[in-house]
Protein backbone atom coordinates (compact mmCIF):
# COMPACT_ATOMS: atom_id res chain seq x y z
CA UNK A 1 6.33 12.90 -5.95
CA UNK A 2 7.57 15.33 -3.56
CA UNK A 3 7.87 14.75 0.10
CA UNK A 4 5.10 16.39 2.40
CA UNK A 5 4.75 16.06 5.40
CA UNK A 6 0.93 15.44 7.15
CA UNK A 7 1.04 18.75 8.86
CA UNK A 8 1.89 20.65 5.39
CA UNK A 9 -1.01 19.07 3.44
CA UNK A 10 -3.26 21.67 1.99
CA UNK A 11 -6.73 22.79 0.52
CA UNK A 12 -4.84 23.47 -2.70
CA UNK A 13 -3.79 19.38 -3.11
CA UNK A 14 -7.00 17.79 -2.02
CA UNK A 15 -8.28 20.35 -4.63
CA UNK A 16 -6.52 17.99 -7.07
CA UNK A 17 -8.84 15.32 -6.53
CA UNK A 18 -12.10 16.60 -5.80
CA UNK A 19 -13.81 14.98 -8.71
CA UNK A 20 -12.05 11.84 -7.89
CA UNK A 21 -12.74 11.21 -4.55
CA UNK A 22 -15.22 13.39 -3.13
CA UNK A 23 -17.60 12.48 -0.77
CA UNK A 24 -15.54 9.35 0.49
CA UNK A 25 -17.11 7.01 2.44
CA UNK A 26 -13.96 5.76 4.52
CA UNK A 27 -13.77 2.90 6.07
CA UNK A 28 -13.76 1.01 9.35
CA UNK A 29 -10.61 -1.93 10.47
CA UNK A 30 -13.07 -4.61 9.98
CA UNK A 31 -13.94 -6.64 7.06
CA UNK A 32 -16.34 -10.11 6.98
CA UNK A 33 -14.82 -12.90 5.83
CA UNK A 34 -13.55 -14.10 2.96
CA UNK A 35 -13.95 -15.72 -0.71
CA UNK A 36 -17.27 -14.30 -0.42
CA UNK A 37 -19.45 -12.22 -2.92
CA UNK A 38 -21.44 -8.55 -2.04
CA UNK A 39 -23.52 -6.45 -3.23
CA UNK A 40 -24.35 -3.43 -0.70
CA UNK A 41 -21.98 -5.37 1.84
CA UNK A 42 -20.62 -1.95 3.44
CA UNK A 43 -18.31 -1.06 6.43
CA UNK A 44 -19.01 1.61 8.98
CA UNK A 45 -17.23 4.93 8.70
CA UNK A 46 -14.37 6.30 10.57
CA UNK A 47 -12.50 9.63 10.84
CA UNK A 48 -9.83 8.74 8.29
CA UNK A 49 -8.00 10.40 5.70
CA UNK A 50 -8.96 9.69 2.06
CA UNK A 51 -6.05 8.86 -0.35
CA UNK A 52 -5.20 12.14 -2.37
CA UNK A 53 -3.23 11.86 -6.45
CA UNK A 54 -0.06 12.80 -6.65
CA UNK A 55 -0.71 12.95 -10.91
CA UNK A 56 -4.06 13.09 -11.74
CA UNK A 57 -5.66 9.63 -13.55
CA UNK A 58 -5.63 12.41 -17.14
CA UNK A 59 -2.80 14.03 -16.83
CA UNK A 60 0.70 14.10 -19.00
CA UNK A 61 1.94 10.45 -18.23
CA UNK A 62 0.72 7.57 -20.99
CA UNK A 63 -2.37 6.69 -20.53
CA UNK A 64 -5.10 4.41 -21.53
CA UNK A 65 -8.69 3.86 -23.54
CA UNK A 66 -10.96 1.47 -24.52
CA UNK A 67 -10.08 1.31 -27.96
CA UNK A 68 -6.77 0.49 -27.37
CA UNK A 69 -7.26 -2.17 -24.72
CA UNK A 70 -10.37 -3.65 -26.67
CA UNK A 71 -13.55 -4.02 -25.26
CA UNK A 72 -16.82 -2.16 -25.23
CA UNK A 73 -18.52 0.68 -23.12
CA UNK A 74 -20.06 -1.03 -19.33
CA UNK A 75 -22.48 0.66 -17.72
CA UNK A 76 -20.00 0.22 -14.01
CA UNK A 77 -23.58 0.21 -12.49
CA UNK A 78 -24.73 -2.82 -14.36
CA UNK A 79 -21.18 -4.39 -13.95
CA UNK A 80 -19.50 -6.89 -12.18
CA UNK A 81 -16.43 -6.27 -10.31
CA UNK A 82 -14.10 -8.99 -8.83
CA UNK A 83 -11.59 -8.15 -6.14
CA UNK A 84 -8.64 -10.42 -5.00
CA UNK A 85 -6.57 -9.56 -1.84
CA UNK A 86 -3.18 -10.97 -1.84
CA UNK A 87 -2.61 -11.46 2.01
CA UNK A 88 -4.50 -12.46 5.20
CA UNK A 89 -6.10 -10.10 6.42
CA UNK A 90 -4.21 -9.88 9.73
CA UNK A 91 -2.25 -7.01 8.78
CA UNK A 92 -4.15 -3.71 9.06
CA UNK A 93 -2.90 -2.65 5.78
CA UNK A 94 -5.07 -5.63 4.13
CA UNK A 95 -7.74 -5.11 6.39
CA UNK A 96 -8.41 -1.52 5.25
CA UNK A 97 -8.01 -1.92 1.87
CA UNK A 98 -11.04 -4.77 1.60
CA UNK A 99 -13.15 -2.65 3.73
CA UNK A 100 -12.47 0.59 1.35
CA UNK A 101 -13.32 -1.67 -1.81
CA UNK A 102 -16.43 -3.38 -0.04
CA UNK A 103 -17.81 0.04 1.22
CA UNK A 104 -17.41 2.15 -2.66
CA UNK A 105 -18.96 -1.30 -4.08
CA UNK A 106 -21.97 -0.87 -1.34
CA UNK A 107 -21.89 3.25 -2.33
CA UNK A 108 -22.41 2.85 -6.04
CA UNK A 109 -24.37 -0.27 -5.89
CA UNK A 110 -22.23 -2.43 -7.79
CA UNK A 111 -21.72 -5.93 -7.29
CA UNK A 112 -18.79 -7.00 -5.76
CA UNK A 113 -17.04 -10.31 -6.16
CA UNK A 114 -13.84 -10.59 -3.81
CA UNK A 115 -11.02 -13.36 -2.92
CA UNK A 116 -8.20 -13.87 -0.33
CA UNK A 117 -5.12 -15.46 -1.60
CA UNK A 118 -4.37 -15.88 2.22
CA UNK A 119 -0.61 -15.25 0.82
CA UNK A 120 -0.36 -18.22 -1.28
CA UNK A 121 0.60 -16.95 -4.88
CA UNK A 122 -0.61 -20.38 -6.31
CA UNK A 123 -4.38 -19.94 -4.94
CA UNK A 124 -3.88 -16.03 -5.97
CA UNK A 125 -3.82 -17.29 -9.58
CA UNK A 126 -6.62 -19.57 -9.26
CA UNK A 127 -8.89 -16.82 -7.16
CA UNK A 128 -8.76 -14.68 -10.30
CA UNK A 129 -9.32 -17.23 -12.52
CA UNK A 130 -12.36 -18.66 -10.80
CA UNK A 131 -13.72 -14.68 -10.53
CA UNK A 132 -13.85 -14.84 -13.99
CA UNK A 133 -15.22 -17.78 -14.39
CA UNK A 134 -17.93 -16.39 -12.22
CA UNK A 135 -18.45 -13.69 -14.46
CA UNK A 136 -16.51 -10.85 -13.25
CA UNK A 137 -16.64 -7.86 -15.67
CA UNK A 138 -14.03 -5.93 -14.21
CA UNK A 139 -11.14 -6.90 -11.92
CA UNK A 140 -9.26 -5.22 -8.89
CA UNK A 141 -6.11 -7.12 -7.81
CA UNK A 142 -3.78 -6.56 -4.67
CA UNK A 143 -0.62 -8.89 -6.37
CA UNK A 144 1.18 -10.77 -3.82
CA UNK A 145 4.19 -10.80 -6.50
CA UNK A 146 5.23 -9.27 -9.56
CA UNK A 147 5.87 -11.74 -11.86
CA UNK A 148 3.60 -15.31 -12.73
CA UNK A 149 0.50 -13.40 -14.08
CA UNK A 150 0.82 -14.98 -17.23
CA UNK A 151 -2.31 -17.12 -16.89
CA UNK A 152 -4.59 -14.73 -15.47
CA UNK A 153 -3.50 -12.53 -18.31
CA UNK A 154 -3.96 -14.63 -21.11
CA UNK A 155 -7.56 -15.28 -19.65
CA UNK A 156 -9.21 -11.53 -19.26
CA UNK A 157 -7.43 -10.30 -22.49
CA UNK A 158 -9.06 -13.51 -23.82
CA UNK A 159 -12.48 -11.85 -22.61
CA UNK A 160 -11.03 -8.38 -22.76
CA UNK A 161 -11.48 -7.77 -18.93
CA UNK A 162 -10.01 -4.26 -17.84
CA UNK A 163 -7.77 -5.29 -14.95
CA UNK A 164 -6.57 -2.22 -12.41
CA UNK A 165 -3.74 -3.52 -10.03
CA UNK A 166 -3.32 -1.60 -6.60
CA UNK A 167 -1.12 -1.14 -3.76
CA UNK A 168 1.69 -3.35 -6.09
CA UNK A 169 2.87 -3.61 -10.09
CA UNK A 170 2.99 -6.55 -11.66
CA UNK A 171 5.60 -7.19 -14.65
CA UNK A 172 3.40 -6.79 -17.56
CA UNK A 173 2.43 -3.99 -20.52
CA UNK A 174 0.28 -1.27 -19.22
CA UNK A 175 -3.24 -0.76 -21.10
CA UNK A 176 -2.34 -4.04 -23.44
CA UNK A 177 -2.32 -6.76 -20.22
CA UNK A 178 -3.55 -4.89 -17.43
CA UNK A 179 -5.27 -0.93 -17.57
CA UNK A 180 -4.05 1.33 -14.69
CA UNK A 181 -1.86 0.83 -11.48
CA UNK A 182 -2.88 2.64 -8.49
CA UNK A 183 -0.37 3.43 -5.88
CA UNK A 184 2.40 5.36 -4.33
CA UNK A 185 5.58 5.75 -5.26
CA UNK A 186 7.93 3.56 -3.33
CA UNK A 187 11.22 4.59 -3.88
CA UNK A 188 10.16 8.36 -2.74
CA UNK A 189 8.84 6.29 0.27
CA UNK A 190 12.08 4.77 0.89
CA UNK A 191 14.07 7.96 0.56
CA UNK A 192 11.19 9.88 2.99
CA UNK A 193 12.15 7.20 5.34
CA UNK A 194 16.25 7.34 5.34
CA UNK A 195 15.37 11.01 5.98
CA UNK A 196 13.76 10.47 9.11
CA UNK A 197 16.26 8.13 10.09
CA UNK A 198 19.17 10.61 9.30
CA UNK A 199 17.36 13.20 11.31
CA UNK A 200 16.83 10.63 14.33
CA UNK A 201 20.33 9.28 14.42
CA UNK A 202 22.34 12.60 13.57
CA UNK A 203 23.57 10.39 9.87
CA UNK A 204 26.26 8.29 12.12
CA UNK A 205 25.77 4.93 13.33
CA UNK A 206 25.06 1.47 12.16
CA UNK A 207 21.47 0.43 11.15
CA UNK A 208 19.49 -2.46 9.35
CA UNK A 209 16.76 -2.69 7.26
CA UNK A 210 13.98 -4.98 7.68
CA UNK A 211 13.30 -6.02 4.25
CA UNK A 212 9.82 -6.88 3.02
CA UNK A 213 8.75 -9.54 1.80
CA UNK A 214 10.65 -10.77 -2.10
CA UNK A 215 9.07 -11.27 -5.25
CA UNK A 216 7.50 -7.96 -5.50
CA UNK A 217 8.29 -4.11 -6.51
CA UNK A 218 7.37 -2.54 -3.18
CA UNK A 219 10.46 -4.12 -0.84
CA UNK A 220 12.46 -3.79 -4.61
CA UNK A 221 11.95 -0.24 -4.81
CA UNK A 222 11.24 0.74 -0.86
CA UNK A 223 15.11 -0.69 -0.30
CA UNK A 224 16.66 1.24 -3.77
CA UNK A 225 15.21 4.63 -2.28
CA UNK A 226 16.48 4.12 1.40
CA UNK A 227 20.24 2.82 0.56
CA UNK A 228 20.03 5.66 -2.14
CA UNK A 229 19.14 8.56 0.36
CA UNK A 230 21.59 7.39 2.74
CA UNK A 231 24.56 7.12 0.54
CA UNK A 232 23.99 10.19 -0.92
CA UNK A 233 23.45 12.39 2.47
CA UNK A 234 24.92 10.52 5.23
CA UNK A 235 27.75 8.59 4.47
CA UNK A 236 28.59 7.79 8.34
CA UNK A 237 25.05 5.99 8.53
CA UNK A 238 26.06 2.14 7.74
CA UNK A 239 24.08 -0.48 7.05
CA UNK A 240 25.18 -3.51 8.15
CA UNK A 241 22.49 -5.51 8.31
CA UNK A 242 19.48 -6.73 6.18
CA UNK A 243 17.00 -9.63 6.74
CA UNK A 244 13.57 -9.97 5.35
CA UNK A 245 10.69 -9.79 7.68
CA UNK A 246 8.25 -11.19 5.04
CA UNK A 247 5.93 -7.82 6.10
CA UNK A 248 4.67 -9.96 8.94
CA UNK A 249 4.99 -8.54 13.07
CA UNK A 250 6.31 -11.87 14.11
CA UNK A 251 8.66 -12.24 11.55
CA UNK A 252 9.87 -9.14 12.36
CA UNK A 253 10.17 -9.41 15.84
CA UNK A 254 12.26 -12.63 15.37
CA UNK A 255 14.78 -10.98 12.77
CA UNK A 256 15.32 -8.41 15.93
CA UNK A 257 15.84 -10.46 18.16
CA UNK A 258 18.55 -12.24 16.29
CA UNK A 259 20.10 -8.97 15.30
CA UNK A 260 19.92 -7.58 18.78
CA UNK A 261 22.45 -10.76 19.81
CA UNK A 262 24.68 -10.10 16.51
CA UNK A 263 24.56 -6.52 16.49
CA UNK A 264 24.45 -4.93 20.10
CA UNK A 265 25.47 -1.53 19.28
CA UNK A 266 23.09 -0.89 15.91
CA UNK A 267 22.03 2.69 15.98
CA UNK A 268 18.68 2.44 13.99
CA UNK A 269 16.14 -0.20 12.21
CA UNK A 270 14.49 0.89 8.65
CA UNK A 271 11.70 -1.47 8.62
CA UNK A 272 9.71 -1.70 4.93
CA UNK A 273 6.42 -2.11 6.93
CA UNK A 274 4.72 -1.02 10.16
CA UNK A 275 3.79 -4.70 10.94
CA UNK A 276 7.69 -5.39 10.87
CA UNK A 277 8.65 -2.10 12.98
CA UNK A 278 5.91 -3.24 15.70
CA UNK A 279 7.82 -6.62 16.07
CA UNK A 280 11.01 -4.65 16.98
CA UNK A 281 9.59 -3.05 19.49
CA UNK A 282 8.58 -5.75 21.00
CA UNK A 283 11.99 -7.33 20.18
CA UNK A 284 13.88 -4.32 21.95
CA UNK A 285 11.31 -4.48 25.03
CA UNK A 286 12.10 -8.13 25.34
CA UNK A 287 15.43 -7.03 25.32
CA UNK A 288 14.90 -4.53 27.91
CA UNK A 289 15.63 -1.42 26.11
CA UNK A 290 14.42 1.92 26.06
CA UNK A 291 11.90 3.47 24.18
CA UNK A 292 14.01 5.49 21.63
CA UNK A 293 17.53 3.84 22.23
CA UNK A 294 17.39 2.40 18.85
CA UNK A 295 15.65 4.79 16.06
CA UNK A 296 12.61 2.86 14.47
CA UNK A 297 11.62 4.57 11.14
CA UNK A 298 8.84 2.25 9.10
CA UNK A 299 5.95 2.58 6.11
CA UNK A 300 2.45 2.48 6.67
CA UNK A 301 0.68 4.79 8.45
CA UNK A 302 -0.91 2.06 10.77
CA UNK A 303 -2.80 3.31 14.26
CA UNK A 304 -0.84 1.13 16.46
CA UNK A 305 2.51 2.36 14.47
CA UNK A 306 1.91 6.04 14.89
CA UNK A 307 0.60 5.40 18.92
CA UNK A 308 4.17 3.87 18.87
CA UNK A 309 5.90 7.22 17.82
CA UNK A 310 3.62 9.00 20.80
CA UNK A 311 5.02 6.17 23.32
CA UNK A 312 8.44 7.19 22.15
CA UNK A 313 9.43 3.47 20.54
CA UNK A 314 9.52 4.62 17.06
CA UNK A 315 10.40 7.69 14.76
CA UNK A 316 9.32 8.36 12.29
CA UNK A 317 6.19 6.58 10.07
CA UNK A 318 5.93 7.28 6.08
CA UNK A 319 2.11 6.77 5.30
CA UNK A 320 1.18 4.26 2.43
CA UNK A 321 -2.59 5.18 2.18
CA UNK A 322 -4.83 1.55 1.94
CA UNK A 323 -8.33 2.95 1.38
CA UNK A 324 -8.00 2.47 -2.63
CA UNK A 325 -11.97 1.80 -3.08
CA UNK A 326 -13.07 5.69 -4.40
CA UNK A 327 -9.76 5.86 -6.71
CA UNK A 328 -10.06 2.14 -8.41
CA UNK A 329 -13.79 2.11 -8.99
CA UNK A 330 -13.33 6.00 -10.47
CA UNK A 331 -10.55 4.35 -12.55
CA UNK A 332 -12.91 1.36 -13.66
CA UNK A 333 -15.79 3.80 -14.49
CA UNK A 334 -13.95 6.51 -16.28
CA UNK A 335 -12.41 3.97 -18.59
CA UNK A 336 -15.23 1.89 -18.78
CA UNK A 337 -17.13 5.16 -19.89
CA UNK A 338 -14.62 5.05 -23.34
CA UNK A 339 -12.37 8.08 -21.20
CA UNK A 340 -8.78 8.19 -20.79
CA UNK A 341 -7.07 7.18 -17.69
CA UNK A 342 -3.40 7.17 -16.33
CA UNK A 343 -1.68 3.92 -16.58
CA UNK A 344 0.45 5.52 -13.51
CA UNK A 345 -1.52 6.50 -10.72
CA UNK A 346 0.58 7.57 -8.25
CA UNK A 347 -0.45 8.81 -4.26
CA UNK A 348 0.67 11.30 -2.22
CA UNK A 349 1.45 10.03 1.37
CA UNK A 350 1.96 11.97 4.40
CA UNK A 351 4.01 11.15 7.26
CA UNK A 352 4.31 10.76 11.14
CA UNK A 353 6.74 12.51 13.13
CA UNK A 354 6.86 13.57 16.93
CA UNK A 355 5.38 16.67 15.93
CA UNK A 356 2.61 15.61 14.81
CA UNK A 357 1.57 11.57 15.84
CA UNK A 358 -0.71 12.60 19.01
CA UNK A 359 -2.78 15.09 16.88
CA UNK A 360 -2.88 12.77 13.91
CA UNK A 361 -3.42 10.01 15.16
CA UNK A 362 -7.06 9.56 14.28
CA UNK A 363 -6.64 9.83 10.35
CA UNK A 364 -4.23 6.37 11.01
CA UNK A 365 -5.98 3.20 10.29
């Protein structure tokens, strides 16, 4: 995946995905609760930017059918479809991804089952399990981590469930334990980001890096394609520091804080999520600092992230589009349909700079 910046995106790449996600109906930052089950439960639109493919679900990458996953055509209309969200949803990221699930269930009429792990990996595990128990036909998962899907895996292939993962992998065989996963391409995130952060620092300096949270392939590979772009274009960028911030604000905030005291003179913070970048600023304003005396670069694409690049506090922002609903239920009913689909979805993100944050700001969730 290339980089692109938001202001470069053109008719010709939305063009790629016209079939796949036409006629979007995007989402609001508001989801009901919970563990709950809906059919036609749908949230009001907004002005927002649907997610656009980087490869297409077909294209030249392995990819994935029926009759090697086992199973038999589903009408997707007929179907069942179980959801389970990995994190609270206090983090806008989470929030937008329900709400774009919830509203493509309410669009096609299918019945939607969904499930918050409220961050506990253990009650992840059991969420799926009691989906299927509930007769799920079809499952959408968010993974908190990578690895421990054993059970869950065992159980669908047991039923031959088609399982689509999104927003994170988990360690397992594509189109043998799991279908298709959906999502951008995090070390080309990482390396968009230690751009930014060369640009706003001049590549000299010391900086940290707000880690995400561990156990999963986004702070894995998010981290591999920051250090990566920094060694290999600005050697006289150091990083000297690097804490997790568990992809939480207040976490975040606290990590600052503490670095602030053992690092006075750091140059810049590369924080792996908006949530995390938003704490530092309110870290450095604690700290009474000035808006730009220590370069912010973070991942997301969040509203209150981007208004923080138009107040001067942060960056740069590398967009990691949440709104997954019109790409996994296309997934589920192409390949439910006996058609071919990518095991490797991958999205192209836009970004946030100075140049662009005021007048983009409404396609930010």
């Amino acid at each position: 995946m290339k980089p692109t910046a938001s202001v470069r995106r053109t008719s010709a790449r939305h063009l790629l995905t016209v079939g796949l996600v036409a006629s979007l109906a995007l989402v609001s930052a508001c989801t009901k609760s919970e563990d709950d089950s809906a059919k036609g439960d749908s949230a009001s639109p907004q002005n927002d930017a649907g997610q656009v493919v980087s490869s297409p679900s077909t294209g030249s990458g392995p990819s994935c059918a029926l009759d090697a996953y086992g199973g038999e055509k589903l009408d997707l209309k007929n179907a069942t479809v179980g959801f389970s969200q990995s994190e609270k949803e206090a983090n806008p990221f989470r929030i937008a991804e329900t709400a774009s699930l919830k509203a493509e269930a309410a669009k096609r009429g299918v019945k939607l089952l969904t499930a918050n792990a409220q961050s506990q990996f253990s009650k992840q595990i059991s969420d799926v399990q009691d989906l299927i128990a509930k007769g799920a036909d079809l499952l959408v998962i968010a993974p908190l981590n990578s690895d421990g899907w054993e059970p869950v895996l065992r159980a669908a292939s047991a039923k031959h469930i088609p399982i689509v993962t999104i927003d994170r992998k988990i360690n397992a065989t594509a189109c043998k334990d799991y279908v298709s996963f959906i999502g951008s391409d995090f070390v080309e995130q990482g390396k968009r980001a230690a751009d930014q952060m060369i640009e706003a620092t001049g590549g000299k300096g010391e900086i940290a890096i707000l880690l995400g949270a561990a156990g999963n392939n986004v702070t894995t590979e998010r981290t591999k394609g920051f250090e990566q772009r920094i060694k290999e274009k600005a050697p006289d960028l150091k990083i000297v520091f690097r804490q997790t911030g568990d992809f939480a604000r207040e976490k975040g905030q606290s990590v600052t804080e503490n670095l602030i005291q053992s690092k006075p003179g750091i140059t810049g913070i590369y924080a792996e999520n908006d949530e995390m970048g938003l704490g530092a600023v309110n870290a450095l304003k604690g700290a009474g600092k000035k808006p730009g005396a220590v370069k912010i670069v973070t991942i997301d694409g969040t509203r209150n992230a981007v208004q923080g690049i138009v107040d001067g506090w942060i960056q740069g922002v590398i967009e990691s589009n949440p709104r997954f609903g019109p790409l996994a239920f296309q997934t589920l009913d192409t390949f439910t349909r006996g058609e071919k689909v990518s095991q490797d979805i991958v999205i192209e993100d836009s970004s946030y700079t100075g140049s662009n944050a005021r007048a983009d700001l409404g396609k930010a969730y």
